[in-house]
C-alpha atoms as a PDB file:
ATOM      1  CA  UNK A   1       0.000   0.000   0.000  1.00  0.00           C
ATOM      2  CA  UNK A   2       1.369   3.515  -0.956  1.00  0.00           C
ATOM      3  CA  UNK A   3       2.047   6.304   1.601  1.00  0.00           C
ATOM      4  CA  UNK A   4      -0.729   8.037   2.651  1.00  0.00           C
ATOM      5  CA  UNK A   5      -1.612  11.818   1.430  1.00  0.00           C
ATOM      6  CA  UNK A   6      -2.240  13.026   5.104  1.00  0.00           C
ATOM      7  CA  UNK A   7       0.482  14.462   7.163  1.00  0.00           C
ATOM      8  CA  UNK A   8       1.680  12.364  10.678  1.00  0.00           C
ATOM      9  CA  UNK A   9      -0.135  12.347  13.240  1.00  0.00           C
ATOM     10  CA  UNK A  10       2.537  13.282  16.050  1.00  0.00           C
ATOM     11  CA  UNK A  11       2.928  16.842  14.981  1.00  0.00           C
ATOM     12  CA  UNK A  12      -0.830  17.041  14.335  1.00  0.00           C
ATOM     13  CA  UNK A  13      -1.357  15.819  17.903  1.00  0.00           C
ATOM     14  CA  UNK A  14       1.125  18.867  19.420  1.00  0.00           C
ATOM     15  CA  UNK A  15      -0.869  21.209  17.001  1.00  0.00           C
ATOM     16  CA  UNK A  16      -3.814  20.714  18.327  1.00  0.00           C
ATOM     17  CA  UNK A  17      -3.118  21.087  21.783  1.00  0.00           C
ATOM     18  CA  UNK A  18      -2.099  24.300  21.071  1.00  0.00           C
ATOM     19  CA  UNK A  19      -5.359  25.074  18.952  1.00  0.00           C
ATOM     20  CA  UNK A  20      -7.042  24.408  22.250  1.00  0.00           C
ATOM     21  CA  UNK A  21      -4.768  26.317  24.717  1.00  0.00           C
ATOM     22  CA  UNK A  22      -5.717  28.780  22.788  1.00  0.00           C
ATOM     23  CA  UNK A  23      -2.993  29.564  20.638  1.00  0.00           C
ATOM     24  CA  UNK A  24      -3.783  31.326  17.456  1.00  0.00           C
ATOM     25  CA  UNK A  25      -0.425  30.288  15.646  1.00  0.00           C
ATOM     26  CA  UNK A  26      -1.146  26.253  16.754  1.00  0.00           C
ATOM     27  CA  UNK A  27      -4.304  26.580  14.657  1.00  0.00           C
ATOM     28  CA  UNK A  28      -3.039  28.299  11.702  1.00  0.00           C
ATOM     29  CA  UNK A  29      -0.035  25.850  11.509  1.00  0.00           C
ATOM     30  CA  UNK A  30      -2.255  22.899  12.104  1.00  0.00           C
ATOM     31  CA  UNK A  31      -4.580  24.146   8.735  1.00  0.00           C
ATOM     32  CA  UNK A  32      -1.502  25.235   6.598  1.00  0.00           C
ATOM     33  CA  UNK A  33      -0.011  21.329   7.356  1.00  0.00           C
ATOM     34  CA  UNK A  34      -3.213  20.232   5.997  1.00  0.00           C
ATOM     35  CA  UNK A  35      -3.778  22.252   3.286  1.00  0.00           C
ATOM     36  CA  UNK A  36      -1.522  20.027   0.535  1.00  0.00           C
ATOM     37  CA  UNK A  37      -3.241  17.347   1.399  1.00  0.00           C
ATOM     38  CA  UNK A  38      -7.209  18.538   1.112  1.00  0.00           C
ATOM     39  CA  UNK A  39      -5.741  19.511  -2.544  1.00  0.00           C
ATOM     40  CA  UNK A  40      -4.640  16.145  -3.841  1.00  0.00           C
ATOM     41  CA  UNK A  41      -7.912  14.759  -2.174  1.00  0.00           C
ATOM     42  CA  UNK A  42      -9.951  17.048  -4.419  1.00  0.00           C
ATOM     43  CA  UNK A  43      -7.276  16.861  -6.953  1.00  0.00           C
ATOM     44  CA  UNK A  44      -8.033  12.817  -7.067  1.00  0.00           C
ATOM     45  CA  UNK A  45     -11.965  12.724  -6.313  1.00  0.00           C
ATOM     46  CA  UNK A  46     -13.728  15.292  -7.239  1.00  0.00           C
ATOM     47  CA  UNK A  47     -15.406  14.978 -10.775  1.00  0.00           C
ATOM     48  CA  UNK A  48     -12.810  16.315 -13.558  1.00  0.00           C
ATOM     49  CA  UNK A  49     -15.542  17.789 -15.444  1.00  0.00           C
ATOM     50  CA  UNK A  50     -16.036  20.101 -12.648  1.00  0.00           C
ATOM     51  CA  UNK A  51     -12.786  20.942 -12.062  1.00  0.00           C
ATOM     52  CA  UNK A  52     -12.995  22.670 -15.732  1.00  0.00           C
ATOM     53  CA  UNK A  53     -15.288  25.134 -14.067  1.00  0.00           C
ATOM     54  CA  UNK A  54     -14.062  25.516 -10.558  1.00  0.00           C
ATOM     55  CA  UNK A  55     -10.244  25.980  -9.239  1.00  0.00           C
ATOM     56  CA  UNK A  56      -9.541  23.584  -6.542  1.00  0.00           C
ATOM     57  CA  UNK A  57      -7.840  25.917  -4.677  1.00  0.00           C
ATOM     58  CA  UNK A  58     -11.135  27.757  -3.886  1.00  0.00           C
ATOM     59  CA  UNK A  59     -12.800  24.490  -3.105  1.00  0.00           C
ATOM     60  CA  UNK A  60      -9.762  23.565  -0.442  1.00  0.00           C
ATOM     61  CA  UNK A  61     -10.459  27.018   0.976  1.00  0.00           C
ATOM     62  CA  UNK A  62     -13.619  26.738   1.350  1.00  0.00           C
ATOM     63  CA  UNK A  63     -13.091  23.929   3.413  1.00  0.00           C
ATOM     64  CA  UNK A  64     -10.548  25.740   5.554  1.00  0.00           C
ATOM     65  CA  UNK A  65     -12.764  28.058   6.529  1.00  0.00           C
ATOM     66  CA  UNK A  66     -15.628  25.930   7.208  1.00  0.00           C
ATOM     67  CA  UNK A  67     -13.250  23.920   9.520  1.00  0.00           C
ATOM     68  CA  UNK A  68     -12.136  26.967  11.144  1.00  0.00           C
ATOM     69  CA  UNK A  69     -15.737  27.984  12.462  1.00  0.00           C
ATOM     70  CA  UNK A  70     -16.092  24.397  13.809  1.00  0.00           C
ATOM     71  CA  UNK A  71     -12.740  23.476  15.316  1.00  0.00           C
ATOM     72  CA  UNK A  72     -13.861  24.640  18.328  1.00  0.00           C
ATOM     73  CA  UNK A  73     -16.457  21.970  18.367  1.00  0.00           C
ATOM     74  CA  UNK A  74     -14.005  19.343  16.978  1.00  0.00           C
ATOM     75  CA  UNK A  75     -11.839  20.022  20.105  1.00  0.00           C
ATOM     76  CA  UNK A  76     -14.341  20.077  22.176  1.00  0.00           C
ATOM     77  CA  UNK A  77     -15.580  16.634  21.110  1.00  0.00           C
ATOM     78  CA  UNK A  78     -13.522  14.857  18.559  1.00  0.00           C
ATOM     79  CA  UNK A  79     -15.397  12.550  16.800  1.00  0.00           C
ATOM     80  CA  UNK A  80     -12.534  11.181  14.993  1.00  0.00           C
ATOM     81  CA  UNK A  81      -8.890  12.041  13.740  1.00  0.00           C
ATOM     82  CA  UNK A  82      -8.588  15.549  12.786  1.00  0.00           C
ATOM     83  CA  UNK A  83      -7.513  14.840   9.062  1.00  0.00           C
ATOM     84  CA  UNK A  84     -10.528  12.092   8.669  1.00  0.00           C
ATOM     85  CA  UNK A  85     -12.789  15.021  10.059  1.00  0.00           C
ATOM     86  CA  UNK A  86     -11.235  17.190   7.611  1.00  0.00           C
ATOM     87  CA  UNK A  87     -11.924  14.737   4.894  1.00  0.00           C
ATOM     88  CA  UNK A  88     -15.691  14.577   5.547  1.00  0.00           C
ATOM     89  CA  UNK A  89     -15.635  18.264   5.400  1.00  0.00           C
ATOM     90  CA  UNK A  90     -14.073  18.411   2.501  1.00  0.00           C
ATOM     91  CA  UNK A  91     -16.406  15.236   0.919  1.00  0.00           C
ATOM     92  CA  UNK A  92     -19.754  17.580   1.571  1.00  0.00           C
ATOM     93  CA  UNK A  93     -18.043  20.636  -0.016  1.00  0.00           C
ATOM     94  CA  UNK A  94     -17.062  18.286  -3.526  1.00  0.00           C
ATOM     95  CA  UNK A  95     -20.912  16.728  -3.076  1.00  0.00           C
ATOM     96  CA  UNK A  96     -21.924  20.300  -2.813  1.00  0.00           C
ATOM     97  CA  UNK A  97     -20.291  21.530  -5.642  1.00  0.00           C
ATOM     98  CA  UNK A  98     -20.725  18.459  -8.213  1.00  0.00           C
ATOM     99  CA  UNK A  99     -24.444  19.397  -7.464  1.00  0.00           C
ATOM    100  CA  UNK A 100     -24.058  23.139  -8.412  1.00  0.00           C
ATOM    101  CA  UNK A 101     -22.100  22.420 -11.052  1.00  0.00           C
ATOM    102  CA  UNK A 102     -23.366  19.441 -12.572  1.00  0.00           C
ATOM    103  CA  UNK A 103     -27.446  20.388 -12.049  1.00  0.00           C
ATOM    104  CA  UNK A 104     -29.177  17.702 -10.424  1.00  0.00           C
ATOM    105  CA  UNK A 105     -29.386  16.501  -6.842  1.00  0.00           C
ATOM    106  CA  UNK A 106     -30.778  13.252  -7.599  1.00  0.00           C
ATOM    107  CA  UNK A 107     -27.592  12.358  -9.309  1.00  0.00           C
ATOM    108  CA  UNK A 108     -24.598  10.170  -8.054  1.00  0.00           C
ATOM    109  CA  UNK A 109     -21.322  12.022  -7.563  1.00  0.00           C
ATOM    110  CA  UNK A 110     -19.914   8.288  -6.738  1.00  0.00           C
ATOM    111  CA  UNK A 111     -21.036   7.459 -10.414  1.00  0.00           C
ATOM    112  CA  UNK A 112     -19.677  10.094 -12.071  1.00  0.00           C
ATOM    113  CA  UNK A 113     -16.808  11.148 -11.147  1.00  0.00           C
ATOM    114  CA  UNK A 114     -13.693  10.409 -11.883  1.00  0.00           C
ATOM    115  CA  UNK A 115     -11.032   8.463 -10.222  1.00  0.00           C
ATOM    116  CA  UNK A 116      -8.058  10.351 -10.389  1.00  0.00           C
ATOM    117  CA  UNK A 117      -7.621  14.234 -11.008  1.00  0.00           C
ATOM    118  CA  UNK A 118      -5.914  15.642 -14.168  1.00  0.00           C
ATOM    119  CA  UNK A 119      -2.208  15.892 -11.800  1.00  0.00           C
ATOM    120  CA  UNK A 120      -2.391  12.555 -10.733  1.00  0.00           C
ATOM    121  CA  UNK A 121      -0.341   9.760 -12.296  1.00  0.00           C
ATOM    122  CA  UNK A 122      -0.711   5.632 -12.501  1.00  0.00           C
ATOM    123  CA  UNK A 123       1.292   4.909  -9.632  1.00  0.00           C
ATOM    124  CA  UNK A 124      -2.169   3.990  -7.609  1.00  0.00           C
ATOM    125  CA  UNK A 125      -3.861   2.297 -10.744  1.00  0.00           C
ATOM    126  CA  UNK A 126      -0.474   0.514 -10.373  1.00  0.00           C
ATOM    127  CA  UNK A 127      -0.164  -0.561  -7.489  1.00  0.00           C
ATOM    128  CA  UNK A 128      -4.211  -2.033  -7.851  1.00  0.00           C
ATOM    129  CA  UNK A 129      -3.380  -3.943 -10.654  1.00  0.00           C
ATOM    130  CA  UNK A 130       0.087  -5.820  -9.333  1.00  0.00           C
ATOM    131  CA  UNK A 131      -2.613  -6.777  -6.234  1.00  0.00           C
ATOM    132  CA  UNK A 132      -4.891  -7.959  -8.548  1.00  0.00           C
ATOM    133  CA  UNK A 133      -2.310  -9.560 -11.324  1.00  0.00           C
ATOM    134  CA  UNK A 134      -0.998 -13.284 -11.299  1.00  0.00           C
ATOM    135  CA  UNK A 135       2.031 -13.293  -7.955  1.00  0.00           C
ATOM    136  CA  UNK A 136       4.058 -14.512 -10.402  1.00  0.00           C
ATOM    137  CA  UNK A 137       3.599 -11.385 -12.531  1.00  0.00           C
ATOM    138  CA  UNK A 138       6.098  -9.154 -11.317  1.00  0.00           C
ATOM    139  CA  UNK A 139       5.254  -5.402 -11.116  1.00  0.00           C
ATOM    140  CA  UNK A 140       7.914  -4.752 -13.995  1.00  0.00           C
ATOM    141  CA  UNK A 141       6.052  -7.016 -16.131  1.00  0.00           C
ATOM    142  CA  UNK A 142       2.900  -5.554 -15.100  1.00  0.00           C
ATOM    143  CA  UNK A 143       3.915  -1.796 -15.636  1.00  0.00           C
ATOM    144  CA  UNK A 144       4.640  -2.804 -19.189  1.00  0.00           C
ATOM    145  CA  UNK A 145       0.682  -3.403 -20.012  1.00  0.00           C
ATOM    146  CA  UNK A 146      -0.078   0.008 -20.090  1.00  0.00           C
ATOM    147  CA  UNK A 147      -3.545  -0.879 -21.276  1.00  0.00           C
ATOM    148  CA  UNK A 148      -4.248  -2.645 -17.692  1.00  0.00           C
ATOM    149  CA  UNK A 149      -4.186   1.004 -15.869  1.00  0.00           C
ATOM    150  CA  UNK A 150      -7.542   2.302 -18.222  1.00  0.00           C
ATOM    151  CA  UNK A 151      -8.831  -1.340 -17.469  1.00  0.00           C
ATOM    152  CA  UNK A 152      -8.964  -1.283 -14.272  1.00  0.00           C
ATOM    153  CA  UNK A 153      -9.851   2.268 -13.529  1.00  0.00           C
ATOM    154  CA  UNK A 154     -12.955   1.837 -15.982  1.00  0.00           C
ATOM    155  CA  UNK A 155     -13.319  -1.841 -13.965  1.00  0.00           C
ATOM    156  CA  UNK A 156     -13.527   0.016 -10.780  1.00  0.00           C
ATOM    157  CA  UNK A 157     -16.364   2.108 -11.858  1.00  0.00           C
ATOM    158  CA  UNK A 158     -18.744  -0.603 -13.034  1.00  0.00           C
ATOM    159  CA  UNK A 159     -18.752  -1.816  -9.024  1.00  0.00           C
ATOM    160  CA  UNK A 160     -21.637  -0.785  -6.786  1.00  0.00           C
ATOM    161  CA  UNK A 161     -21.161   2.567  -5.005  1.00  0.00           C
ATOM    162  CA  UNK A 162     -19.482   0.880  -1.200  1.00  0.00           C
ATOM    163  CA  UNK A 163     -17.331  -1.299  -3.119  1.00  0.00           C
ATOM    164  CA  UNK A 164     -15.853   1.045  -5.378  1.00  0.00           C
ATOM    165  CA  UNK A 165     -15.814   3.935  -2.423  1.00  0.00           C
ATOM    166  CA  UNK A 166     -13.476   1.700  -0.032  1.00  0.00           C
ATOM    167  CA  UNK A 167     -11.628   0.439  -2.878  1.00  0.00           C
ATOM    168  CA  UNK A 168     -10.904   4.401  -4.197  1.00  0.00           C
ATOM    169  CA  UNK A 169     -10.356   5.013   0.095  1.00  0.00           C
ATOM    170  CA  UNK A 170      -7.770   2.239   0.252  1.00  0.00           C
ATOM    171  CA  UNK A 171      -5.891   2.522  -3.095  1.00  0.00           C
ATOM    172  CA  UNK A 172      -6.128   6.265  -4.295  1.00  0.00           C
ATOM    173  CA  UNK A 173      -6.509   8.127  -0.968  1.00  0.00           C
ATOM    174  CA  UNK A 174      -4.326   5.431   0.871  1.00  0.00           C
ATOM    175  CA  UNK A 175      -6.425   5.654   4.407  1.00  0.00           C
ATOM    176  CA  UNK A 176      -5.627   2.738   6.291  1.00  0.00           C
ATOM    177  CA  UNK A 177      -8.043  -0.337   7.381  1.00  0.00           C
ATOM    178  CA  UNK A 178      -8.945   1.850  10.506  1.00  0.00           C
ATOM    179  CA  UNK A 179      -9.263   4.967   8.997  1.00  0.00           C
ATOM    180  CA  UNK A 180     -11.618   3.431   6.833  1.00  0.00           C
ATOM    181  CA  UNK A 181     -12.797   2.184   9.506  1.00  0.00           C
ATOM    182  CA  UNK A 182     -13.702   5.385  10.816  1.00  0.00           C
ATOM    183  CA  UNK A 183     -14.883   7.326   7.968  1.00  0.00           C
ATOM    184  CA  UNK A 184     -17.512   4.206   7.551  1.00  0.00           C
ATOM    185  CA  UNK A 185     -18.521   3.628  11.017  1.00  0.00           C
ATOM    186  CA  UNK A 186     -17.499   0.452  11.219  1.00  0.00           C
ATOM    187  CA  UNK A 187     -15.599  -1.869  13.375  1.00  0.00           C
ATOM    188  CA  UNK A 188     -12.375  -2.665  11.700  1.00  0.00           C
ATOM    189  CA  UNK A 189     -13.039  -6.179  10.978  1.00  0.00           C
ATOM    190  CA  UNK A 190     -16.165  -5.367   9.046  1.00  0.00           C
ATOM    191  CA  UNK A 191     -14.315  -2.339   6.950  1.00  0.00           C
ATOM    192  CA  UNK A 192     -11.891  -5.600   6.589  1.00  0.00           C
ATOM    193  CA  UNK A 193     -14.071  -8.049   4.892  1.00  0.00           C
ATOM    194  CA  UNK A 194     -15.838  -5.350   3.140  1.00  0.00           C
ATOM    195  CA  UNK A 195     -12.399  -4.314   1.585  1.00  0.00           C
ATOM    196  CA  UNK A 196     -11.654  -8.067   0.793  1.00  0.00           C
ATOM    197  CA  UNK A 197     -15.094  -8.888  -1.001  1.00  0.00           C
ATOM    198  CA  UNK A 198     -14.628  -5.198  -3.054  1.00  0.00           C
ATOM    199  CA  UNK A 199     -11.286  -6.356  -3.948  1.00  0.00           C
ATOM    200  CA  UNK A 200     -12.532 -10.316  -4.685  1.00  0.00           C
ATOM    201  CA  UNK A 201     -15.553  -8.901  -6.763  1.00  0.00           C
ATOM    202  CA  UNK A 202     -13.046  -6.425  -8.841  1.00  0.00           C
ATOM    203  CA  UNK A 203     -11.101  -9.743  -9.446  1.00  0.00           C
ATOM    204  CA  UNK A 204     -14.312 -11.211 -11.143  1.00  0.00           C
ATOM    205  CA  UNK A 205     -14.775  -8.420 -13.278  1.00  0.00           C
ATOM    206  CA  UNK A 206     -11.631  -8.212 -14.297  1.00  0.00           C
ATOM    207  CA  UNK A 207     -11.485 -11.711 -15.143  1.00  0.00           C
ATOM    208  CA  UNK A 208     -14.558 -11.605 -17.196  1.00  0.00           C
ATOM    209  CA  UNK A 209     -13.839  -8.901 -19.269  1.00  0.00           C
END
């Protein structure tokens, strides 16, 4: 599994005891760590037809701010980790502006988007495939089927909407069986064997195409 977009946790952790002694420097430091991160998460998941019309950058400020207004809350009762909370924020504001943007509510940003923003390379799609490939295939031999990457991207987006969401959590955003965990609401066993049967019923459709 590749490294995760999200910043350690250890300085996070020092940052936000600061946010809530009160410090105002704590707080801006803790967003400004962030703030590369919330970019390659819109960067990767939010639809690329929208990001013709909007600049990220606004959307990842956006979020900023909203966070800012409720940090005092998140201190006050943190629900999760700080960059998973940041994450949901962030999910609501792409939801939010896929809707604006793309004109109708009743339609699935899951389904439509994309999985990987116009800056992003195969490395993920990479990574998915040597998982999924033969173990005797070796990932030099697998890098050299260029075709595989579109395959499996356009594989990924036939599955239903949960599979296909912790698949993109585990293997584009790189969020960890707990964090996953987390951002489901689920024990991690159970964000476990729903990872496995994603993965097992990618397999299938791979296999049948």
């Amino acid at each position: 599994m590749g490294k995760s977009i999200w910043p350690a946790s250890d300085p996070t952790g020092e940052l936000l005891q600061g946010a809530r002694d009160g410090n105002p420097q704590a707080t801006n430091d803790l967003f400004d760590r962030h703030r590369s991160a919330l970019r390659r998460l819109v960067q990767m998941r939010l639809d690329r037809r929208v990001q013709q019309r909007v600049d990220v950058s606004d959307v990842v400020q956006d979020v900023l701010t909203e966070a800012s207004t409720r940090l005092t809350d998140y201190l006050a009762n943190p629900s999760m980790s700080f960059h998973l909370w940041l994450r949901q924020i962030a999910w609501d504001h792409m939801i939010d502006t896929y809707r604006r943007h793309r004109g109708s509510a009743k339609r699935s940003m899951d389904r439509e988007q994309s999985i990987v923003g116009p800056v992003a390379d195969d490395r993920s799609t990479m990574e998915m495939i040597v998982q999924l490939q033969d173990p005797e295939l070796t990932p030099a031999a697998a890098a050299i089927q260029s075709e595989m990457t579109k395959r499996v991207e356009a594989t990924i987006d036939q599955l239903d909407a949960n599979d296909r969401e912790i698949i993109l959590m585990r293997h584009f955003e790189y969020l960890s069986n707990q964090e996953v965990a987390e951002v489901l609401g689920l024990q991690p066993a159970a964000a476990s064997m729903r990872y496995l049967r994603a993965v097992r019923r990618l397999r299938e459709l791979l296999d049948n195409l």
